[in-house]
N, C-alpha and C. Protein backbone atom coordinates (compact mmCIF):
# COMPACT_ATOMS: atom_id res chain seq x y z
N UNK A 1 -5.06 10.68 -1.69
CA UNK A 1 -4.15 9.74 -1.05
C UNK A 1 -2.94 10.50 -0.53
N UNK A 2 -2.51 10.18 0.55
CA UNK A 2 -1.40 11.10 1.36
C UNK A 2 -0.05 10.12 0.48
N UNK A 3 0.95 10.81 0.96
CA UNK A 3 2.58 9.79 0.17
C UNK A 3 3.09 9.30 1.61
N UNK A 4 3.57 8.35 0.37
CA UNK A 4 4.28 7.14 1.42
C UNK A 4 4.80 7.50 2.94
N UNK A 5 5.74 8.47 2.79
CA UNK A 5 6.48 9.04 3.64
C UNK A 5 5.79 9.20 4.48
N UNK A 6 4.53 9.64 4.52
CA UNK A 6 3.62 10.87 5.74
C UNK A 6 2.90 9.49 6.06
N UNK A 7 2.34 8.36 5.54
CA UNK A 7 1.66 7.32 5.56
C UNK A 7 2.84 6.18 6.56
N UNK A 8 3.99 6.10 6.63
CA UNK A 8 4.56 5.78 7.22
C UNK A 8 5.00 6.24 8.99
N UNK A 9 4.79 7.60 8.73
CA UNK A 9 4.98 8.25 9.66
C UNK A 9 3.50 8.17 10.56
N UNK A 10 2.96 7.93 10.25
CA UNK A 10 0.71 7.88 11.07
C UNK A 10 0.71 6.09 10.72
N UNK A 11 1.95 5.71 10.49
CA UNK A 11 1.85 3.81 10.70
C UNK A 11 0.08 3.85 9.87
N UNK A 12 0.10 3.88 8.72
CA UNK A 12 -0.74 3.48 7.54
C UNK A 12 0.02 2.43 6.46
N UNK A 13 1.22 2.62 6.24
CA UNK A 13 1.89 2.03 5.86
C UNK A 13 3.42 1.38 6.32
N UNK A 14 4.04 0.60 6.21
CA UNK A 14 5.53 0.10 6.37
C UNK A 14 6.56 0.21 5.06
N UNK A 15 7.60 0.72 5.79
CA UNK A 15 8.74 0.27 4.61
C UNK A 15 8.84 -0.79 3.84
N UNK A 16 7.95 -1.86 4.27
CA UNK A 16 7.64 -3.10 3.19
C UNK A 16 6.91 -2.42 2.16
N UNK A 17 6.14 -1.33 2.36
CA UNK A 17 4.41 -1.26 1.17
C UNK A 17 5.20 -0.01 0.55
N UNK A 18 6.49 -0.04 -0.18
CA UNK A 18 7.00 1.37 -0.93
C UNK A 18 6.47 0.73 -2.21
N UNK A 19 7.11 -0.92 -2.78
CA UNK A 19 6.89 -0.95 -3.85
C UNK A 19 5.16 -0.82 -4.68
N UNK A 20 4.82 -1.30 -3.39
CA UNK A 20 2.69 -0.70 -3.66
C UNK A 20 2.51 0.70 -3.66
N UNK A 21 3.70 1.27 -3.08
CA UNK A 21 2.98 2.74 -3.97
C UNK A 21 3.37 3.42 -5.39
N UNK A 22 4.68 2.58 -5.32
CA UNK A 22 5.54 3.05 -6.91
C UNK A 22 4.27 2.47 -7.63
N UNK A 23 3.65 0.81 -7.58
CA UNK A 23 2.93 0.64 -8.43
C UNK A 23 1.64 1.31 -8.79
N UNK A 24 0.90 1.97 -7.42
CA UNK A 24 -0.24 2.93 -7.85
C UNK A 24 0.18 4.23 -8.59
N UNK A 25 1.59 4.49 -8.16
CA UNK A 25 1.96 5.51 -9.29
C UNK A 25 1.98 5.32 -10.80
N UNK A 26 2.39 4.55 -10.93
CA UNK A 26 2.61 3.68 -12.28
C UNK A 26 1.24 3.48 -12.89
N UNK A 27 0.61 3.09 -12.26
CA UNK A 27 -0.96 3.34 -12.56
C UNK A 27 -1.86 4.17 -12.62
N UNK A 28 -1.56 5.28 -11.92
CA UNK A 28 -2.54 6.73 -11.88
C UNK A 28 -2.23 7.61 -12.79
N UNK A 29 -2.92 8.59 -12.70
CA UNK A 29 -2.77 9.80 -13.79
C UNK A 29 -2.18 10.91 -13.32
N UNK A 30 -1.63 10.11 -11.89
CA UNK A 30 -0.69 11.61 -10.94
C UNK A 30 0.51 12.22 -11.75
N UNK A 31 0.22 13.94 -12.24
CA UNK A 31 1.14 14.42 -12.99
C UNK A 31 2.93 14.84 -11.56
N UNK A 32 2.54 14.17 -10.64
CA UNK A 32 3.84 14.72 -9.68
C UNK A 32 4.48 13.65 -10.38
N UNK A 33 5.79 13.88 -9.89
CA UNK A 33 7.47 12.96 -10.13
C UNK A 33 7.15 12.12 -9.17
N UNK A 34 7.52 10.50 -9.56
CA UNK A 34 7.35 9.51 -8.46
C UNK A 34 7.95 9.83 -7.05
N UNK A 35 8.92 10.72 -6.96
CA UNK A 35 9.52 11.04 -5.73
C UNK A 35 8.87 11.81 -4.82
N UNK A 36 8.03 12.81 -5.18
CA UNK A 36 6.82 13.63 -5.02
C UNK A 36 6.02 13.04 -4.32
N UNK A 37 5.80 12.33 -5.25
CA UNK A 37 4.32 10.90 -4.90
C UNK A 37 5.02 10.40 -3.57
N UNK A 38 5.79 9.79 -3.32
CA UNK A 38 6.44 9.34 -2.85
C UNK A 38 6.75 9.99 -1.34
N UNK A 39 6.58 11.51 -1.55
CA UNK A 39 7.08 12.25 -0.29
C UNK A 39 8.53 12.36 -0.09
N UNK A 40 9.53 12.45 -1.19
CA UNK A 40 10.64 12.26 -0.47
C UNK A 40 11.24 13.89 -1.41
N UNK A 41 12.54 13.99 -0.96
CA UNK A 41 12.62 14.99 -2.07
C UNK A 41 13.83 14.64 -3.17
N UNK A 42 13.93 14.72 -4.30
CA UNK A 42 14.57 14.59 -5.28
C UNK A 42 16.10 13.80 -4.75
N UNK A 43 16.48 14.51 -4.29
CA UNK A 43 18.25 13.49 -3.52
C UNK A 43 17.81 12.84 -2.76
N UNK A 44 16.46 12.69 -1.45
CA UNK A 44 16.61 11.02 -0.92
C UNK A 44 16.28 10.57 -2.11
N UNK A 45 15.34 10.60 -2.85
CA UNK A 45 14.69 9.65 -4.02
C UNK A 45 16.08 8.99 -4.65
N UNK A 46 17.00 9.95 -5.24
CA UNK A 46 18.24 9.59 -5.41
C UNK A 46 19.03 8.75 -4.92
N UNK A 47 19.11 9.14 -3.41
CA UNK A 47 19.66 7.77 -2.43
C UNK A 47 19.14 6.88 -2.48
N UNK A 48 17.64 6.58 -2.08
CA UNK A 48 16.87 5.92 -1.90
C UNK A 48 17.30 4.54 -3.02
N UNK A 49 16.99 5.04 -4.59
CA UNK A 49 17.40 4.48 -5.72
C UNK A 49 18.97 3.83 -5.60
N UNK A 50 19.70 4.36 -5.34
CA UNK A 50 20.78 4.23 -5.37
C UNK A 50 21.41 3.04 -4.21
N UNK A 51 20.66 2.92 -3.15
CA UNK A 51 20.94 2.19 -1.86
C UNK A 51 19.69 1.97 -1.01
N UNK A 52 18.81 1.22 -1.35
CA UNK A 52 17.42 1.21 -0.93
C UNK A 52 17.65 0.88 0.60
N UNK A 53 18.83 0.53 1.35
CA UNK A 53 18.77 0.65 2.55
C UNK A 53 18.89 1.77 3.49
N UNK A 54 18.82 2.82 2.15
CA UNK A 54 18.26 4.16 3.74
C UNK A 54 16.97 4.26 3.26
N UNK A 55 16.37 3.52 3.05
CA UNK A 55 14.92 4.23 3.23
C UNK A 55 14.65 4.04 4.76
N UNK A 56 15.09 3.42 5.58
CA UNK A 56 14.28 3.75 7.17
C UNK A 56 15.12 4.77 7.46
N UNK A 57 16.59 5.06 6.87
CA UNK A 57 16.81 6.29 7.53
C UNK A 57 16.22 7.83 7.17
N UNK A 58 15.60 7.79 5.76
CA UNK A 58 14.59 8.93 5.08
C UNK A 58 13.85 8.84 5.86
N UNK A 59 12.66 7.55 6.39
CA UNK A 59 11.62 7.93 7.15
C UNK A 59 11.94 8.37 8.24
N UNK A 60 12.96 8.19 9.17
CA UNK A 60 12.82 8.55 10.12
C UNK A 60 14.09 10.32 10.37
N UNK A 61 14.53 10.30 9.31
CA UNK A 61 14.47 11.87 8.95
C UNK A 61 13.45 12.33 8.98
N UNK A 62 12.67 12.42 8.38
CA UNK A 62 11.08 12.86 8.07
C UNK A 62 10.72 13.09 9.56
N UNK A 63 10.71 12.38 9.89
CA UNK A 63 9.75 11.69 11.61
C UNK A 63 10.53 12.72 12.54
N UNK A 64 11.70 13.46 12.69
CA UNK A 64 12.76 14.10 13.27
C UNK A 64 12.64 15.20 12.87
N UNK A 65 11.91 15.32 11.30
CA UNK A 65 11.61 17.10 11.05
C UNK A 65 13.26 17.49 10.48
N UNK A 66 14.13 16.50 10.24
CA UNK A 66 15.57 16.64 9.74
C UNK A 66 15.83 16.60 8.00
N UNK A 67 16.67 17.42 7.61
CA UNK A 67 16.88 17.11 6.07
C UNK A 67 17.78 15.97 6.21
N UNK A 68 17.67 15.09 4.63
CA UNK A 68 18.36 13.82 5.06
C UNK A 68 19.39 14.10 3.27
N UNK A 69 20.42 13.57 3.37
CA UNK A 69 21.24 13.31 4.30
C UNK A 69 22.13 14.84 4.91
């Protein structure tokens, strides 16, 4: 399974379907850090947590090839 991030970016998934992947994390035997899983790196995960309204600005960091923030 690819992470959210990269799945967002090839429109497989939307910024609506994050909490469906925390939950397959939560469910699998994936030894990565949910943030990992996730595709993001440790400080967006941080932001992310912290102010769930940059997650479209993480993805579209990502999408720009830019470190965020």
């Amino acid at each position: 399974m690819s992470d959210f991030i990269q799945d967002c970016l090839s429109d497989k998934a939307t910024i609506n379907d994050i909490d469906d992947y925390i939950d397959i994390w939560h469910t699998s035997d994936n030894e990565d850090e949910l943030y990992q899983f996730l595709g993001m790196t440790e400080d967006e995960y941080s932001i992310f947590v912290t102010n769930p309204s940059y997650l479209s600005s993480i993805i579209a960091a990502h999408k720009e090839g830019l470190a965020f923030p």
